[in-house]
PDB file of N, CA and C in Angstrom:
ATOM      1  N   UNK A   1     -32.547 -53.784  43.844  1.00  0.00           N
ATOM      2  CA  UNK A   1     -31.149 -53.921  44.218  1.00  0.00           C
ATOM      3  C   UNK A   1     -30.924 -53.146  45.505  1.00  0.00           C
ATOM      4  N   UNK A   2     -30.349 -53.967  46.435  1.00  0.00           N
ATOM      5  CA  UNK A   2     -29.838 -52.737  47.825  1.00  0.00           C
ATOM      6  C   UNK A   2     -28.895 -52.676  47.675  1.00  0.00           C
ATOM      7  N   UNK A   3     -29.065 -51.241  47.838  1.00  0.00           N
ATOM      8  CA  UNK A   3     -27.080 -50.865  47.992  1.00  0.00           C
ATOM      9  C   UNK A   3     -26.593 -50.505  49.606  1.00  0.00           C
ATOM     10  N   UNK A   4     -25.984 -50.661  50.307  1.00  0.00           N
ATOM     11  CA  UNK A   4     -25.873 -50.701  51.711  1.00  0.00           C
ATOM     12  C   UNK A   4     -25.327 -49.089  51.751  1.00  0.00           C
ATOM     13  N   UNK A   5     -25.695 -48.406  52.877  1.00  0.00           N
ATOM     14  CA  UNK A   5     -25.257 -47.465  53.506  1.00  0.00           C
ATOM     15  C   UNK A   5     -24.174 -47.147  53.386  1.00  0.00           C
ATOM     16  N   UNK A   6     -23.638 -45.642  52.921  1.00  0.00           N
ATOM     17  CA  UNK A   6     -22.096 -45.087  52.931  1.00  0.00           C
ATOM     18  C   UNK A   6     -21.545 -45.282  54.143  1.00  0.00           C
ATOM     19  N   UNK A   7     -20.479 -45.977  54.034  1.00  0.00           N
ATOM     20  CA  UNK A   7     -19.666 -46.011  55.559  1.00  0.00           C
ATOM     21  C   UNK A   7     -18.728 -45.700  55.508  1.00  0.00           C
ATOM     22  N   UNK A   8     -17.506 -44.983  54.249  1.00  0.00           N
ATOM     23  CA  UNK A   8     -16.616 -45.314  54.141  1.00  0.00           C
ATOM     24  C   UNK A   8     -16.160 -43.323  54.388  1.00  0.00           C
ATOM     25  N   UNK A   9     -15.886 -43.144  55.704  1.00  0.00           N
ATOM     26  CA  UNK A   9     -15.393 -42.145  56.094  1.00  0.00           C
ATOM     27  C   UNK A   9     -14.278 -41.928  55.703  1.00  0.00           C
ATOM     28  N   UNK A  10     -12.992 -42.063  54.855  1.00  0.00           N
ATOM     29  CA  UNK A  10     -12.062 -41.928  54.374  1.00  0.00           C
ATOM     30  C   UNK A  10     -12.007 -40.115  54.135  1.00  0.00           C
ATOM     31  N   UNK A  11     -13.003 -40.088  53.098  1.00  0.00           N
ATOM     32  CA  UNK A  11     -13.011 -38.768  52.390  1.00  0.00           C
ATOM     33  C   UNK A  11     -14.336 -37.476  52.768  1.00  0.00           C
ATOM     34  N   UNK A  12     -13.914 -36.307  53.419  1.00  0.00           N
ATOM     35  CA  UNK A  12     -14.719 -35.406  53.459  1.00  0.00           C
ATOM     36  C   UNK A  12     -15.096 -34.768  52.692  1.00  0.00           C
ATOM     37  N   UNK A  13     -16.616 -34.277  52.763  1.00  0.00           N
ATOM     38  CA  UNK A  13     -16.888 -33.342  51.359  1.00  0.00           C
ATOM     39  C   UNK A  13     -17.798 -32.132  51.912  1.00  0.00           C
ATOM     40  N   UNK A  14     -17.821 -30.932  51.289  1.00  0.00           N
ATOM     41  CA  UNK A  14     -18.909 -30.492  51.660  1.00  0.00           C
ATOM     42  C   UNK A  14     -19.639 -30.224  50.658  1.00  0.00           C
ATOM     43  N   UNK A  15     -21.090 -30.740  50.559  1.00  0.00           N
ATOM     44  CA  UNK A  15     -22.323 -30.524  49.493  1.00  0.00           C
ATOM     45  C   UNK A  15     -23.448 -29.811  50.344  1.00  0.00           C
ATOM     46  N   UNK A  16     -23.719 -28.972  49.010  1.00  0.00           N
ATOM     47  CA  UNK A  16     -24.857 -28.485  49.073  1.00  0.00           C
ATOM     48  C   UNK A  16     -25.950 -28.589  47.956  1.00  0.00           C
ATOM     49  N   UNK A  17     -26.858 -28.942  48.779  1.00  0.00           N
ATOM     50  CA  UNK A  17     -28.199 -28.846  47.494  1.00  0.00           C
ATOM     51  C   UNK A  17     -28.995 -27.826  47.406  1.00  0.00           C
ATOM     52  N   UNK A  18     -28.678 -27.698  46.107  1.00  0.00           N
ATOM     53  CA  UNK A  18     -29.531 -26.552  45.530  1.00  0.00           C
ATOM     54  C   UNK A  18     -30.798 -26.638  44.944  1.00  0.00           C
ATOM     55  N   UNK A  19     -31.768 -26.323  45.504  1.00  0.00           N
ATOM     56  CA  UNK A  19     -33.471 -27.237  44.807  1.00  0.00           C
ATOM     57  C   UNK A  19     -33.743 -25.955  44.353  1.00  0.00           C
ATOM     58  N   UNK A  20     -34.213 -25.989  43.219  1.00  0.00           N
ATOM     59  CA  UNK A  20     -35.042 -25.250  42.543  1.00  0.00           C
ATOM     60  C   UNK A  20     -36.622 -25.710  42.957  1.00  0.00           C
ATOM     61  N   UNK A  21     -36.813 -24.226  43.211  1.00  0.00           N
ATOM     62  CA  UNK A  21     -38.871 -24.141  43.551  1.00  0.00           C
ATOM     63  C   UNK A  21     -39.161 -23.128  42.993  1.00  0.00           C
ATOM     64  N   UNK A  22     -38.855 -22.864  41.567  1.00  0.00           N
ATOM     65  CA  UNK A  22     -39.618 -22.255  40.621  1.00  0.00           C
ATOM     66  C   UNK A  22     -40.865 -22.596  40.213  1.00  0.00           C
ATOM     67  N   UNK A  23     -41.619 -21.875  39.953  1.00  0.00           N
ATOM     68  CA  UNK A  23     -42.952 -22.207  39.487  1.00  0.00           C
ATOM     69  C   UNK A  23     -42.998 -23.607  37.921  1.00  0.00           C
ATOM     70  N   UNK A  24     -42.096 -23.484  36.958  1.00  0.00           N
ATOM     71  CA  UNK A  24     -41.467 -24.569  35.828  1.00  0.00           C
ATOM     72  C   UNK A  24     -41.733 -25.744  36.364  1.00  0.00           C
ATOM     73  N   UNK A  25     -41.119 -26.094  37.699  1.00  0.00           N
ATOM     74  CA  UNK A  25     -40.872 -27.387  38.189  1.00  0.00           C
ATOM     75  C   UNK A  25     -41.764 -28.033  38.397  1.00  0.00           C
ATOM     76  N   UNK A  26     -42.901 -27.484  38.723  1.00  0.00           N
ATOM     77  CA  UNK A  26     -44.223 -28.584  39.027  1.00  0.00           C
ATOM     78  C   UNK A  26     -45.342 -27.792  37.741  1.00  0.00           C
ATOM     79  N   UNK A  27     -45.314 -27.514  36.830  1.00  0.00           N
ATOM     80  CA  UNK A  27     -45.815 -27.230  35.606  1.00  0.00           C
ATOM     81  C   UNK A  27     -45.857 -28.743  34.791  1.00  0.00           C
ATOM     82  N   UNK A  28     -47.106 -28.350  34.562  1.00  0.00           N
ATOM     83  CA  UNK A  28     -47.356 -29.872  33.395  1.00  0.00           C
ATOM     84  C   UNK A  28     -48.280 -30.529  33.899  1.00  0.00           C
ATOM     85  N   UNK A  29     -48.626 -31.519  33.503  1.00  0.00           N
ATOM     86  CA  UNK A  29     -49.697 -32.722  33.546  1.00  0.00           C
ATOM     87  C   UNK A  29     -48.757 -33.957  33.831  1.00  0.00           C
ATOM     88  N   UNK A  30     -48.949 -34.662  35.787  1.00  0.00           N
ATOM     89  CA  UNK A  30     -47.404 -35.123  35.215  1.00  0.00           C
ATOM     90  C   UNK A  30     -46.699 -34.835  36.899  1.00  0.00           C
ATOM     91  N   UNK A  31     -46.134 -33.521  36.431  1.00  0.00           N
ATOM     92  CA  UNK A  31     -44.725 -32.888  37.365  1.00  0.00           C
ATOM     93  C   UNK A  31     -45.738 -32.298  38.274  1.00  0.00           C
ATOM     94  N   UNK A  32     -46.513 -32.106  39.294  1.00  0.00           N
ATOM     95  CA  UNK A  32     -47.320 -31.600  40.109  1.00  0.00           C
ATOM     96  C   UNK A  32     -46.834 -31.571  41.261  1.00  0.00           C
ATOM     97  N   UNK A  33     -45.672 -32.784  41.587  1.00  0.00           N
ATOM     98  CA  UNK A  33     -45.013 -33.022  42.610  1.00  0.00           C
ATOM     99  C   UNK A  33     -43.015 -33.014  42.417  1.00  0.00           C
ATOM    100  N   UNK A  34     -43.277 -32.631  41.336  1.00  0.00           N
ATOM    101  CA  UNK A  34     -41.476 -32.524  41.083  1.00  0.00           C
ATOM    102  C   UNK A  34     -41.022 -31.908  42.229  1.00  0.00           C
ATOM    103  N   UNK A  35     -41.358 -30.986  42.667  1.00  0.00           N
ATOM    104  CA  UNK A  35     -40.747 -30.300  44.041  1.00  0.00           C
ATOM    105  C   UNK A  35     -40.563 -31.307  45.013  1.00  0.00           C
ATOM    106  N   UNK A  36     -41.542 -31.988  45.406  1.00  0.00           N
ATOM    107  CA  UNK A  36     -41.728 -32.739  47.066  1.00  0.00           C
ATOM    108  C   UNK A  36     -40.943 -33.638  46.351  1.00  0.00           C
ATOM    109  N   UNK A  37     -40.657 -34.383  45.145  1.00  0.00           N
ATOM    110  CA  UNK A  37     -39.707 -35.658  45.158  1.00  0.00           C
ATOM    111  C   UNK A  37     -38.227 -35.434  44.814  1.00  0.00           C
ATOM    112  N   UNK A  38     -37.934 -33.515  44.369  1.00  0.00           N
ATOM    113  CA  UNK A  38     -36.538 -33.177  44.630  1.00  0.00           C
ATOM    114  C   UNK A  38     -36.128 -33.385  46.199  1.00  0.00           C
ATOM    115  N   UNK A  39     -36.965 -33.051  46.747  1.00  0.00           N
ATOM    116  CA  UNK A  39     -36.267 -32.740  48.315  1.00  0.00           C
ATOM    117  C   UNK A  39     -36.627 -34.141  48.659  1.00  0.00           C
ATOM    118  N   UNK A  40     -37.440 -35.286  48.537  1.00  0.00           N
ATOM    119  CA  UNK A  40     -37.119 -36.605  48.976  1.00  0.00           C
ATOM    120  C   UNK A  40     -36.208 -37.338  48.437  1.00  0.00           C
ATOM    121  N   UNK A  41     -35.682 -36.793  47.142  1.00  0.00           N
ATOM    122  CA  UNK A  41     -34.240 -37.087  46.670  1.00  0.00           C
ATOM    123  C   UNK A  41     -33.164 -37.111  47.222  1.00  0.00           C
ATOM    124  N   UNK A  42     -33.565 -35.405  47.442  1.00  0.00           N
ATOM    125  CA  UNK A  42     -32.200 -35.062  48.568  1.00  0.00           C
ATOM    126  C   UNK A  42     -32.336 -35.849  50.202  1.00  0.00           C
ATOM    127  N   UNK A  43     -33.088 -36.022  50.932  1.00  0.00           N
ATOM    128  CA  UNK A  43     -33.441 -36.794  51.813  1.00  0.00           C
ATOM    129  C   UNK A  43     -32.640 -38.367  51.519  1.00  0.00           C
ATOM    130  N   UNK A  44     -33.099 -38.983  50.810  1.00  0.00           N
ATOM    131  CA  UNK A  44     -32.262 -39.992  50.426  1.00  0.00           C
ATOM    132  C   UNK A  44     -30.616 -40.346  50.401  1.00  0.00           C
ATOM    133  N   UNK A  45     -30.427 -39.434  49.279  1.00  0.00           N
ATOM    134  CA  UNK A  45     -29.333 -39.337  49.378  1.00  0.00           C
ATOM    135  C   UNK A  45     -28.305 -38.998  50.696  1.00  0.00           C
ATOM    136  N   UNK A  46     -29.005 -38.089  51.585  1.00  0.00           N
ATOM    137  CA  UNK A  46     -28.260 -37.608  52.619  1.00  0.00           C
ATOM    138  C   UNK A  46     -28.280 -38.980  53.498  1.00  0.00           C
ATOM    139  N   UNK A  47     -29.328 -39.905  53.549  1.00  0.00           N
ATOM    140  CA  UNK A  47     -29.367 -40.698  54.515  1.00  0.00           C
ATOM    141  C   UNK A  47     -28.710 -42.295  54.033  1.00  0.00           C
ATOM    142  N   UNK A  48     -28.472 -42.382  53.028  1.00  0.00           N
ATOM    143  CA  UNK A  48     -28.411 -43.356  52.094  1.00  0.00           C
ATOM    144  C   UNK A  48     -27.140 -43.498  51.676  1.00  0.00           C
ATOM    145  N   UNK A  49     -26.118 -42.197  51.180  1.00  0.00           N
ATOM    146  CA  UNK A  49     -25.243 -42.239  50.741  1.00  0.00           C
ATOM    147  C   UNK A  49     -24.167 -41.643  50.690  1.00  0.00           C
ATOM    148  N   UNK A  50     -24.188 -40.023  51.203  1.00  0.00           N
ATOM    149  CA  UNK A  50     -23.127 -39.299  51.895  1.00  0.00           C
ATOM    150  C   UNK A  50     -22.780 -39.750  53.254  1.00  0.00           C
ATOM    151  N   UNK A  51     -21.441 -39.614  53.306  1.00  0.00           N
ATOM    152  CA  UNK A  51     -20.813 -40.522  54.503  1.00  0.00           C
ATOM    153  C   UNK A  51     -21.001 -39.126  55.388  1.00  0.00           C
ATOM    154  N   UNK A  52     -20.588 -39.992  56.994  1.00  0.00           N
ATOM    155  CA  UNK A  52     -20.959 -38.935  58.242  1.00  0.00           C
ATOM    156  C   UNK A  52     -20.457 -38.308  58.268  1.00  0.00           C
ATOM    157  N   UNK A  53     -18.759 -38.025  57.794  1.00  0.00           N
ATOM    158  CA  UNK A  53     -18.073 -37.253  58.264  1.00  0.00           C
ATOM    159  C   UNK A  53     -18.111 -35.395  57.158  1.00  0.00           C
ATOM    160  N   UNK A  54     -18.855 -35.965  56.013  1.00  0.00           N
ATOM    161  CA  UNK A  54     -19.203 -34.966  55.297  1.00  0.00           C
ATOM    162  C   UNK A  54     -20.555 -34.248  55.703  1.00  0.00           C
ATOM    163  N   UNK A  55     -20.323 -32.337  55.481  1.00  0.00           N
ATOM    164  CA  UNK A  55     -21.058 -31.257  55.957  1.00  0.00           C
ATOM    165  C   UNK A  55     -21.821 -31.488  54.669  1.00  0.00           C
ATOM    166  N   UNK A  56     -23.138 -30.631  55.211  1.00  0.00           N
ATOM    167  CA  UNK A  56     -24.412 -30.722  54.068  1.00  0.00           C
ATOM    168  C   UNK A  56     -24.691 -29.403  55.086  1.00  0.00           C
ATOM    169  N   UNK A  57     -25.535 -28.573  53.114  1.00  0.00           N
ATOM    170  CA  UNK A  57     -26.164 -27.386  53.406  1.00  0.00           C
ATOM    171  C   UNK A  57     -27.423 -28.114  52.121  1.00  0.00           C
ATOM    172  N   UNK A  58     -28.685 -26.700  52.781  1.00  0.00           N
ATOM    173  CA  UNK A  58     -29.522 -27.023  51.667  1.00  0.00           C
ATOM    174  C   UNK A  58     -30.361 -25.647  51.247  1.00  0.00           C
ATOM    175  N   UNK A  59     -30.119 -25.410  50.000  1.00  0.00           N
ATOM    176  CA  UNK A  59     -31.087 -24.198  50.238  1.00  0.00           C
ATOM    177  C   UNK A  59     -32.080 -24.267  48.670  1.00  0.00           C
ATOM    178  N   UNK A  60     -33.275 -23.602  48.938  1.00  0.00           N
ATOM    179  CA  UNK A  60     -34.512 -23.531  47.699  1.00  0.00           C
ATOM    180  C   UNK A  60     -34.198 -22.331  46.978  1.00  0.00           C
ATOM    181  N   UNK A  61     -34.611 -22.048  45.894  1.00  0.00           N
ATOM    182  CA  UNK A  61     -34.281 -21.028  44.965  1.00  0.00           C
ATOM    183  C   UNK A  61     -35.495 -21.103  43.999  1.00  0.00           C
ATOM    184  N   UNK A  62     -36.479 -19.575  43.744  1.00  0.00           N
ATOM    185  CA  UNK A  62     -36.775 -19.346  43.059  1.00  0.00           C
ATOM    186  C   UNK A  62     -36.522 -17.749  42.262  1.00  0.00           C
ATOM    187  N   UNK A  63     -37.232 -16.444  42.696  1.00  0.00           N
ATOM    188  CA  UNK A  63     -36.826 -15.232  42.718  1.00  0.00           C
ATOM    189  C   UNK A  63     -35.751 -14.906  44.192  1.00  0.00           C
ATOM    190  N   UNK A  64     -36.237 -15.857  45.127  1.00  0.00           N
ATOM    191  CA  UNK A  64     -35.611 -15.608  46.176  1.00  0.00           C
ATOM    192  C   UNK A  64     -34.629 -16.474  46.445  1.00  0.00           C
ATOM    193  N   UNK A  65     -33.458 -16.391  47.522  1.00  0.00           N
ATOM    194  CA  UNK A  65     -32.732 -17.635  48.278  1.00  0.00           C
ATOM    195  C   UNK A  65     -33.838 -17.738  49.209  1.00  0.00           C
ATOM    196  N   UNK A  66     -34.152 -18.801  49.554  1.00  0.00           N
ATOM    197  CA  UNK A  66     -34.450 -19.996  50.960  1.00  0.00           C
ATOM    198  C   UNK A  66     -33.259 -20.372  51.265  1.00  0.00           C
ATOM    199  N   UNK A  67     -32.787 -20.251  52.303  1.00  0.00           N
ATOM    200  CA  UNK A  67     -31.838 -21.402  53.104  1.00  0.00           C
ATOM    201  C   UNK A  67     -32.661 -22.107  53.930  1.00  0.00           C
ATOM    202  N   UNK A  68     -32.234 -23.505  53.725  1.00  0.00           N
ATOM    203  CA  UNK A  68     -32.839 -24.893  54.387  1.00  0.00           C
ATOM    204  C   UNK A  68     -32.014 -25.030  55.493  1.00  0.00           C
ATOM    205  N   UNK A  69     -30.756 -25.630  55.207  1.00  0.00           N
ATOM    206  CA  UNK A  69     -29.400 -25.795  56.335  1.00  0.00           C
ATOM    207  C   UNK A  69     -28.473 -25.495  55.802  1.00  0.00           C
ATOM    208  N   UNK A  70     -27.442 -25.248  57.125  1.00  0.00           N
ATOM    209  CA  UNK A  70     -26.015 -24.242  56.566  1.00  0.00           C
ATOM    210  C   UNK A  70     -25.063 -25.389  56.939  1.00  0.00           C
ATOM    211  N   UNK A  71     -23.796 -25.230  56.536  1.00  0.00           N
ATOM    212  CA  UNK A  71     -22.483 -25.814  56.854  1.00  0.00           C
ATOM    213  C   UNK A  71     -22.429 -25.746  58.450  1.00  0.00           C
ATOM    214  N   UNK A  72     -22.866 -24.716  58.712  1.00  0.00           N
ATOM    215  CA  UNK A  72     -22.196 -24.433  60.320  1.00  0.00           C
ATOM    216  C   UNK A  72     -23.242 -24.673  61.477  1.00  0.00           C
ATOM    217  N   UNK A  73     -24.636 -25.056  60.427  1.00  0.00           N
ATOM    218  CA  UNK A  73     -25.729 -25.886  61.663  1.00  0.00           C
ATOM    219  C   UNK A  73     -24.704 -26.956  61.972  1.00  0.00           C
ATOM    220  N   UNK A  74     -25.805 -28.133  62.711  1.00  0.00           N
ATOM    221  CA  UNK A  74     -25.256 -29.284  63.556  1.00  0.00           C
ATOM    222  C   UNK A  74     -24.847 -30.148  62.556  1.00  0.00           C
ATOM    223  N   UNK A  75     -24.111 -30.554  62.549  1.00  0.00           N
ATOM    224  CA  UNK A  75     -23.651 -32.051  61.547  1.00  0.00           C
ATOM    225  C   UNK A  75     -23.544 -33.010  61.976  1.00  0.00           C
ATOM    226  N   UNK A  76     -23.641 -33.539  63.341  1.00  0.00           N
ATOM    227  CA  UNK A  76     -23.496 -34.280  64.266  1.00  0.00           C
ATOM    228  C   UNK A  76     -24.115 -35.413  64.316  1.00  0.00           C
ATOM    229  N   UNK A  77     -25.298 -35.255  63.411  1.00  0.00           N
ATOM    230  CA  UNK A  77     -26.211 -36.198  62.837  1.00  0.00           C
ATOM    231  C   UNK A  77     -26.779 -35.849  61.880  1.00  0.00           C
ATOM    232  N   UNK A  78     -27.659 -36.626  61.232  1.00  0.00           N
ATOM    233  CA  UNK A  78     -28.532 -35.991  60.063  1.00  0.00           C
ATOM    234  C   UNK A  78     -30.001 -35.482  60.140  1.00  0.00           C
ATOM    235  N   UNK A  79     -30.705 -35.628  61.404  1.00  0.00           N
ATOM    236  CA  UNK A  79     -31.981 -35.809  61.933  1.00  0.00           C
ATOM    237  C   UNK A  79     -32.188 -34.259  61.404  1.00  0.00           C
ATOM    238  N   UNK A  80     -31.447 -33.581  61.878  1.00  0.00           N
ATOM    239  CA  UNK A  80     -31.839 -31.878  61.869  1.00  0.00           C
ATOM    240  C   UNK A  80     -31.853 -31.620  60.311  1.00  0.00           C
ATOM    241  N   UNK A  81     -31.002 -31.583  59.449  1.00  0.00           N
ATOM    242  CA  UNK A  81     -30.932 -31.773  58.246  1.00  0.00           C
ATOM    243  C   UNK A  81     -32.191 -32.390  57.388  1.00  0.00           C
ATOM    244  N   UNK A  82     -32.602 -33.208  57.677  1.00  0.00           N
ATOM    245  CA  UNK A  82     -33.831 -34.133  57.260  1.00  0.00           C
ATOM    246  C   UNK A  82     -35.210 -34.034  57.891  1.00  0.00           C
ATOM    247  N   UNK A  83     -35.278 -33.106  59.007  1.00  0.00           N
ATOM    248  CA  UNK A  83     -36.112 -32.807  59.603  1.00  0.00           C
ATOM    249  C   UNK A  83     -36.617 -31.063  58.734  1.00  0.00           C
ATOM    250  N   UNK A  84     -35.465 -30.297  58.552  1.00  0.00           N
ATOM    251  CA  UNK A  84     -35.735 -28.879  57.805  1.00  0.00           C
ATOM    252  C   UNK A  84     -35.878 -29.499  56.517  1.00  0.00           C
ATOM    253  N   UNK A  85     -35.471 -30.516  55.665  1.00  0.00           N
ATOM    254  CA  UNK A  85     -36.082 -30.751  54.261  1.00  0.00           C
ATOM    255  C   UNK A  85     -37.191 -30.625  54.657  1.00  0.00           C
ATOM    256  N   UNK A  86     -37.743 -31.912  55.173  1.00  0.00           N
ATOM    257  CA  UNK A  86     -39.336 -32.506  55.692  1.00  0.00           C
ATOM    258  C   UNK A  86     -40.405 -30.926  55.858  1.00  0.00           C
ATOM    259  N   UNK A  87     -39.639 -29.998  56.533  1.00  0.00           N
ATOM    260  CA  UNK A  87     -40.441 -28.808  56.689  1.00  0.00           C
ATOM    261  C   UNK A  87     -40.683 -28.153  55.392  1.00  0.00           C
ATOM    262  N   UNK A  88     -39.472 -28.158  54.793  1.00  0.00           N
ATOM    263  CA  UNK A  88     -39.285 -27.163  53.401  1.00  0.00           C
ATOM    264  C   UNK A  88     -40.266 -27.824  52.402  1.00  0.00           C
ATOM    265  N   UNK A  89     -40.752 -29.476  52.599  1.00  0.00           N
ATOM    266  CA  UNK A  89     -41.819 -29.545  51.523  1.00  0.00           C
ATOM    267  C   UNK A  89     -42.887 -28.656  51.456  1.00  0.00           C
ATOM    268  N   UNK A  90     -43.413 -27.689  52.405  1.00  0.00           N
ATOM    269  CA  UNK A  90     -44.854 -27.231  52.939  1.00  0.00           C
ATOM    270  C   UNK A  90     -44.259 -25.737  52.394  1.00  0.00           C
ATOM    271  N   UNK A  91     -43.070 -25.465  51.292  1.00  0.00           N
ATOM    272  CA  UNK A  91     -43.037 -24.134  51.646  1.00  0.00           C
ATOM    273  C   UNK A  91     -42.713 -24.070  50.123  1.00  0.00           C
ATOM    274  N   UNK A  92     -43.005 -24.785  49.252  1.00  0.00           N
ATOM    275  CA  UNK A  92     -43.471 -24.106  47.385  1.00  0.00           C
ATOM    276  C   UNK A  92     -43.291 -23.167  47.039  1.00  0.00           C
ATOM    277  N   UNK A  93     -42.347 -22.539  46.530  1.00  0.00           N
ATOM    278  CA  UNK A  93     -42.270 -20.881  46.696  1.00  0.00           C
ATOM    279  C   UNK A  93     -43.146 -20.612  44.958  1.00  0.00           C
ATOM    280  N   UNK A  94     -42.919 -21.203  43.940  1.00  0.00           N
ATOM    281  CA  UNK A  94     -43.815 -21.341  42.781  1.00  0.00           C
ATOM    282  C   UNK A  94     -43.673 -19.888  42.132  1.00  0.00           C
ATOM    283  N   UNK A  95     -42.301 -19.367  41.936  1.00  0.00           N
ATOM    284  CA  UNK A  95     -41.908 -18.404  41.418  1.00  0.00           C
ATOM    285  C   UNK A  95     -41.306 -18.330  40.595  1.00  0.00           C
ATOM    286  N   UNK A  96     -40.809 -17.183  40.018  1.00  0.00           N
ATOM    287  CA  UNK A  96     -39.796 -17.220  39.069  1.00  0.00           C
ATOM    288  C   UNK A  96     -37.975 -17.709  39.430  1.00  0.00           C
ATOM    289  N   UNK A  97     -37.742 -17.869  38.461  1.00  0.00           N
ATOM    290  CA  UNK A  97     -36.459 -18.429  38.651  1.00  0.00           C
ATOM    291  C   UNK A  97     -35.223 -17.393  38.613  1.00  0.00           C
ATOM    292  N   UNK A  98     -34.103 -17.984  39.806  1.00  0.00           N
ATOM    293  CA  UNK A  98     -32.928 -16.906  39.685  1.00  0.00           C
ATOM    294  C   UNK A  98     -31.776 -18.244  39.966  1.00  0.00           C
ATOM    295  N   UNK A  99     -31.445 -18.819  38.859  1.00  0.00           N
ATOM    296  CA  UNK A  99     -30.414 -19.979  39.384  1.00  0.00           C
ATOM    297  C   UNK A  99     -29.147 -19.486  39.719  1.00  0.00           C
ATOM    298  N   UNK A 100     -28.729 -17.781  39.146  1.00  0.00           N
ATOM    299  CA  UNK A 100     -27.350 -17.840  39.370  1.00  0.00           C
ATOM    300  C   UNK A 100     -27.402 -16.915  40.307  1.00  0.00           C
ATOM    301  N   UNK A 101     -28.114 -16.312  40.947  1.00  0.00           N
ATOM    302  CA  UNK A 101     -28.314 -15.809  42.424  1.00  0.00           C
ATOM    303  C   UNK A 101     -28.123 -16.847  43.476  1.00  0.00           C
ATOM    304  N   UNK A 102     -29.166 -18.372  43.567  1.00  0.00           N
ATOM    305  CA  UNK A 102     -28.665 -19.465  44.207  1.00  0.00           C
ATOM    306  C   UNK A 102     -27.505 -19.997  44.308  1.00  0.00           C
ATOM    307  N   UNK A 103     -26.618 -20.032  42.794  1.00  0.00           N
ATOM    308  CA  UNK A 103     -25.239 -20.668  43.003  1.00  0.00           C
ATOM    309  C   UNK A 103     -24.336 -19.545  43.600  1.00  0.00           C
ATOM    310  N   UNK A 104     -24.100 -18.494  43.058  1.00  0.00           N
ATOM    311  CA  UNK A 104     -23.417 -17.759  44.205  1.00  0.00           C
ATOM    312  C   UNK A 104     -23.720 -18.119  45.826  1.00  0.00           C
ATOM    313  N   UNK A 105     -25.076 -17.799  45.851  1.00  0.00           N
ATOM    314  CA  UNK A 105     -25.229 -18.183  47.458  1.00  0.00           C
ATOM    315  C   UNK A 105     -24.976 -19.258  48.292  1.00  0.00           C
ATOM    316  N   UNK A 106     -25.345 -20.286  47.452  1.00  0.00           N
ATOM    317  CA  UNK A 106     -24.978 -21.605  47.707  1.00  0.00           C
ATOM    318  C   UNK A 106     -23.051 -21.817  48.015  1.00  0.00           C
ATOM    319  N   UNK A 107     -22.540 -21.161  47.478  1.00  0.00           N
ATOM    320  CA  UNK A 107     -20.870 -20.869  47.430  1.00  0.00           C
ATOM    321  C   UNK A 107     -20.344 -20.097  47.792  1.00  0.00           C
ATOM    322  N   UNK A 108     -21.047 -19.435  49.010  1.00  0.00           N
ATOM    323  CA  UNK A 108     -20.477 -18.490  50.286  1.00  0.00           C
ATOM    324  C   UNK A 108     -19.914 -19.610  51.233  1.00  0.00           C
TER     325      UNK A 108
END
């Protein structure tokens, strides 16, 4: 099924994705790649279905924050945005988990 491209600039939003790169996530026989197909998720979606006029941040979370992209990088396009996912696959942090350290951060 294609679904055509968000076009419908009406409504602004600002999202952020929060990826977990805990060590859990690619555990198993199986999930080896759960990480690289969260962030091609998010890739998708950003290119696929959030409209232009909405801000995107992205940041990884395991013991630590990663920030990917902020609200106040470029929004101007999505290239930069989708270009720091693309990087953030190569960076697995495979740690322990702190989800409510991320959501605070994520909600600065």
């Amino acid at each position: 099924i294609y679904n055509p491209t968000c076009t419908n600039d009406d409504d602004k939003f600002n999202i952020n994705f929060v990826i977990d790169e805990s060590e859990s996530v690619n555990d198993g026989v199986g999930n080896e790649d759960n990480y690289l197909n969260a962030i091609t998720f998010a890739q998708k979606l950003i290119t696929e279905d959030i409209n232009s006029v909405s801000k995107i941040s992205a940041l990884a979370f395991g013991t630590e924050i990663d920030p990917i992209y902020h609200f106040f990088d470029n929004q101007d396009s999505r290239d930069d945005i989708i270009s720091a996912l693309q990087i953030e696959k190569g960076d697995y942090a495979d740690s322990s988990t702190d989800t409510f350290g991320a959501i605070i951060s994520g909600s600065d």
